[in-house]
N, C-alpha and C. Protein backbone atom coordinates (compact mmCIF):
# COMPACT_ATOMS: atom_id res chain seq x y z
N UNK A 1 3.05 -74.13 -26.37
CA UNK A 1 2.58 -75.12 -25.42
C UNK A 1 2.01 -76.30 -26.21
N UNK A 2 2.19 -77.50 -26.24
CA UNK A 2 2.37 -78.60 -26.37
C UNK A 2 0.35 -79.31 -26.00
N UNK A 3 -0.19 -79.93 -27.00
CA UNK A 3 -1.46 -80.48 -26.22
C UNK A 3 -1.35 -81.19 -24.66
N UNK A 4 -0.61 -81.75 -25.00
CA UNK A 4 -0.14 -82.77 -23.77
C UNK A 4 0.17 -81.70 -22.26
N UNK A 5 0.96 -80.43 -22.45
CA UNK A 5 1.08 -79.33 -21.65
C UNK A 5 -0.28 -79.10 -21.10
N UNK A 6 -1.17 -78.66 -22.06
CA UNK A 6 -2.72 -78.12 -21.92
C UNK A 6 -3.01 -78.85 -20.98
N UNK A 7 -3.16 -80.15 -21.25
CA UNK A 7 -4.30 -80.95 -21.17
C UNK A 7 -3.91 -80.89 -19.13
N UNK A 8 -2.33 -81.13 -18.78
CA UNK A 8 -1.59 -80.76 -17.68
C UNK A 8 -2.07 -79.87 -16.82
N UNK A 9 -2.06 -78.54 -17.92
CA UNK A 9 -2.79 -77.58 -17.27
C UNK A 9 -4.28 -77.23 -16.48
N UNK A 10 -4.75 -78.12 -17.80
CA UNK A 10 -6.62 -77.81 -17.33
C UNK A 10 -6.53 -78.43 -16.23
N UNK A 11 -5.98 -80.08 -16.08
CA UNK A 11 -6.19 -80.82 -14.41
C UNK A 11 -5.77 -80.18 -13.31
N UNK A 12 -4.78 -79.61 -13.88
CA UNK A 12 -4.16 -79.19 -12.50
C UNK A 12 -5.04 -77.84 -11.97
N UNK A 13 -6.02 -77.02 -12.67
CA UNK A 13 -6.82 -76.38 -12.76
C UNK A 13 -7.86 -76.91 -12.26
N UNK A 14 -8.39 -78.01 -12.54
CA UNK A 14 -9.64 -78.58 -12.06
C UNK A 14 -10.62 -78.86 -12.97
N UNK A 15 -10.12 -78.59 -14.71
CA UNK A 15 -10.74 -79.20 -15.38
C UNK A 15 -10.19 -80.52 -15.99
N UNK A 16 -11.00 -81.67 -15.42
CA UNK A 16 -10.71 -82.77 -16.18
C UNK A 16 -10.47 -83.37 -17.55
N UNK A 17 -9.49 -83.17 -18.02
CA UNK A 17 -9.54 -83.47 -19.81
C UNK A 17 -9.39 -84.72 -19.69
N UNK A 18 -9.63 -85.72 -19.20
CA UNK A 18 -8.91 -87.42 -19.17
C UNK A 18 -7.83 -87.81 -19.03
N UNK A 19 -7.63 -88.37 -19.65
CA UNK A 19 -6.05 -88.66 -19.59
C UNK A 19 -4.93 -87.46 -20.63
N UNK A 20 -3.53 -87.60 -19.25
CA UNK A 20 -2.73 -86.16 -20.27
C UNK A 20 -2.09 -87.66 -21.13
N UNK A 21 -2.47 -87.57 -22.94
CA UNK A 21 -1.60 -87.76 -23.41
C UNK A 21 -2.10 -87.89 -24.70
N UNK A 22 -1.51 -86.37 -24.79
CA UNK A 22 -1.54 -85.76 -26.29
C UNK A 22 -2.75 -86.34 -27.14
N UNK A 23 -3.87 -86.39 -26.99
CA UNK A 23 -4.37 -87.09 -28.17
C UNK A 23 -5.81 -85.74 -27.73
N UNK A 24 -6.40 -85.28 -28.31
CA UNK A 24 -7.37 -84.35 -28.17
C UNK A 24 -9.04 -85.02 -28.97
N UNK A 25 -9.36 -85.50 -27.54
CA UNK A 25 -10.42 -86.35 -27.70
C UNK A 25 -11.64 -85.34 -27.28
N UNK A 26 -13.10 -86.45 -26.77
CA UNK A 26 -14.02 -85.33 -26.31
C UNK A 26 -13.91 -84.96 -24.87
N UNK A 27 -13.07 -85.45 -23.78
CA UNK A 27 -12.79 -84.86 -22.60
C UNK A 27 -12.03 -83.66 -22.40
N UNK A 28 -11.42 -84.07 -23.62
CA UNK A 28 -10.08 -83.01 -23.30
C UNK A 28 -10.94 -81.43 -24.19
N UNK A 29 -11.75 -81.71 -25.39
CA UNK A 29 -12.63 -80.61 -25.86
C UNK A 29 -13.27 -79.90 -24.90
N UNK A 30 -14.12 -81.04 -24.26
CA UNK A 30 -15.41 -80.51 -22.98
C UNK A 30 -14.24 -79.78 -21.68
N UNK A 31 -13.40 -80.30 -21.44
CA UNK A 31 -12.32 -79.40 -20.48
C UNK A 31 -12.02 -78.15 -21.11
N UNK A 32 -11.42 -78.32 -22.44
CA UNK A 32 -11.66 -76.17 -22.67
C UNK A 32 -12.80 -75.76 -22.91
N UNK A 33 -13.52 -76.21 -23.16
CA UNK A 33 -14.93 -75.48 -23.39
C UNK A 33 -15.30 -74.70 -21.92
N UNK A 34 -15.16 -75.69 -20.98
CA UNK A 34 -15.57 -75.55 -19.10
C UNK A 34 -14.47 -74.01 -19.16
N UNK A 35 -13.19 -74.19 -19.33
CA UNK A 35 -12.12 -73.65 -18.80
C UNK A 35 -12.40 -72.16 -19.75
N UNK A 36 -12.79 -72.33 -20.70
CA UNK A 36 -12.92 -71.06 -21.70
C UNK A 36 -14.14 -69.88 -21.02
N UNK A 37 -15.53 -71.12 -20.96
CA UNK A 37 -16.63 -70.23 -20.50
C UNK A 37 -16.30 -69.74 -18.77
N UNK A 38 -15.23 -70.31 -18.22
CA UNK A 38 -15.00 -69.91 -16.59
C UNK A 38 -14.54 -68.76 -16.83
N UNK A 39 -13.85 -68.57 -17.80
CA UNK A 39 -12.37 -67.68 -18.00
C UNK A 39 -12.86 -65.89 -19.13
N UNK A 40 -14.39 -66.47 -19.64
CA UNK A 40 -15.11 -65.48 -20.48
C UNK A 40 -14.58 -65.13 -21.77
N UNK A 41 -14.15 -66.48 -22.09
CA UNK A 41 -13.44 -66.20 -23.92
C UNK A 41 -14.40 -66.74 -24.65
N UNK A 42 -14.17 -66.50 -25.89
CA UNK A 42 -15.28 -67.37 -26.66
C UNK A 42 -14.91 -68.76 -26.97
N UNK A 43 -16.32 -69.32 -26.68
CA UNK A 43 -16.13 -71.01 -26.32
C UNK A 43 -15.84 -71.36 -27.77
N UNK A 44 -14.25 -72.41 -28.25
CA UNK A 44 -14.59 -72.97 -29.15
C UNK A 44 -14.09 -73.91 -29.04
N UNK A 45 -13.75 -74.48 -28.00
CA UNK A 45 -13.01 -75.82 -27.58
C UNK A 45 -11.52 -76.09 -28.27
N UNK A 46 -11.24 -75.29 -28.54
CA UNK A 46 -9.65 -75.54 -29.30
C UNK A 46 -8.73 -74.25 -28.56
N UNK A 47 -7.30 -74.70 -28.69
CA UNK A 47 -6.61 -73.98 -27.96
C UNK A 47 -6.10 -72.89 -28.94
N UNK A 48 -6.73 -71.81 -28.69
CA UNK A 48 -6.59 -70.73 -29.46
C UNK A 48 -5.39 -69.46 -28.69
N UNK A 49 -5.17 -68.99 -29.41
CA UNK A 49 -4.24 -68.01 -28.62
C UNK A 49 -4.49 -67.52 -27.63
N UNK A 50 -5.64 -67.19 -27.38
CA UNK A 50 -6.34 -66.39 -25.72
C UNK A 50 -5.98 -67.43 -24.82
N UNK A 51 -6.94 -68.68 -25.06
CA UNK A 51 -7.08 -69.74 -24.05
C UNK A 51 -5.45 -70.22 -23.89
N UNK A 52 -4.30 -70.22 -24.71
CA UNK A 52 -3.21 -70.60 -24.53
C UNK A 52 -2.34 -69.65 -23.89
N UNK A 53 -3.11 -68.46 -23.91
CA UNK A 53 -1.94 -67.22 -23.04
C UNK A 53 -2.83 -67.12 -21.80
N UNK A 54 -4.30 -67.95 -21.01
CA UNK A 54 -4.47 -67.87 -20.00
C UNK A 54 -3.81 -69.52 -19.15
N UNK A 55 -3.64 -70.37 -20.01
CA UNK A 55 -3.10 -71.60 -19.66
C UNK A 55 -1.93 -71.61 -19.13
N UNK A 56 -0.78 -70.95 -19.84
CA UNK A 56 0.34 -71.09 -19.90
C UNK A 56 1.16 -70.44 -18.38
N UNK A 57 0.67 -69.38 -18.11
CA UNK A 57 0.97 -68.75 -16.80
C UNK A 57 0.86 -69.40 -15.67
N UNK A 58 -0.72 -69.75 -16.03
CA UNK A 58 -1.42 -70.92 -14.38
C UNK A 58 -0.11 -72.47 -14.40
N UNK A 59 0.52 -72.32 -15.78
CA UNK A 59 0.48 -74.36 -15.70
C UNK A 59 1.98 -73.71 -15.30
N UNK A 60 2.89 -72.78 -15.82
CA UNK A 60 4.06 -72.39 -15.14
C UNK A 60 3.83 -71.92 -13.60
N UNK A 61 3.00 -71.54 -13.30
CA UNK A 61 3.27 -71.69 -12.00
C UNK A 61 2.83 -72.17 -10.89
N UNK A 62 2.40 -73.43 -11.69
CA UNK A 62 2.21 -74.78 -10.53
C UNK A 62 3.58 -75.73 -10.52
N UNK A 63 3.97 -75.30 -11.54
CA UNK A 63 5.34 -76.27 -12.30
C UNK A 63 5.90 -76.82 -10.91
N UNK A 64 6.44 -78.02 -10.17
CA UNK A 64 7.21 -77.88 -9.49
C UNK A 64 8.75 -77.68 -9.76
């Protein structure tokens, strides 16, 4: 999954990362941090394998 994917994901989730486009600033940090501690992983604001195998499911199946 792609930053730009993520970042897709968290909004469409309801965490705001700013703008989707690819650049991993402090919105898009403070959005996994939110999305990590909702989700009970350990917060480290980067897309780590956990946080990317709970992302990836939710953002496929909003996909239109």
């Amino acid at each position: 999954m792609s930053l730009k994917s993520a970042q897709l994901a968290l909004k469409r989730l309801g965490y705001d990362p700013g703008p989707v486009d690819d650049v991993y600033g402090q919105r898009t940090r403070s959005a996994l941090t939110r999305f990590q501690r909702a989700k009970h992983l350990p917060v480290s604001g980067t897309l780590d394998d956990e946080t990317l195998r709970l992302l990836a499911p939710r953002s496929e199946a909003t996909a239109p």
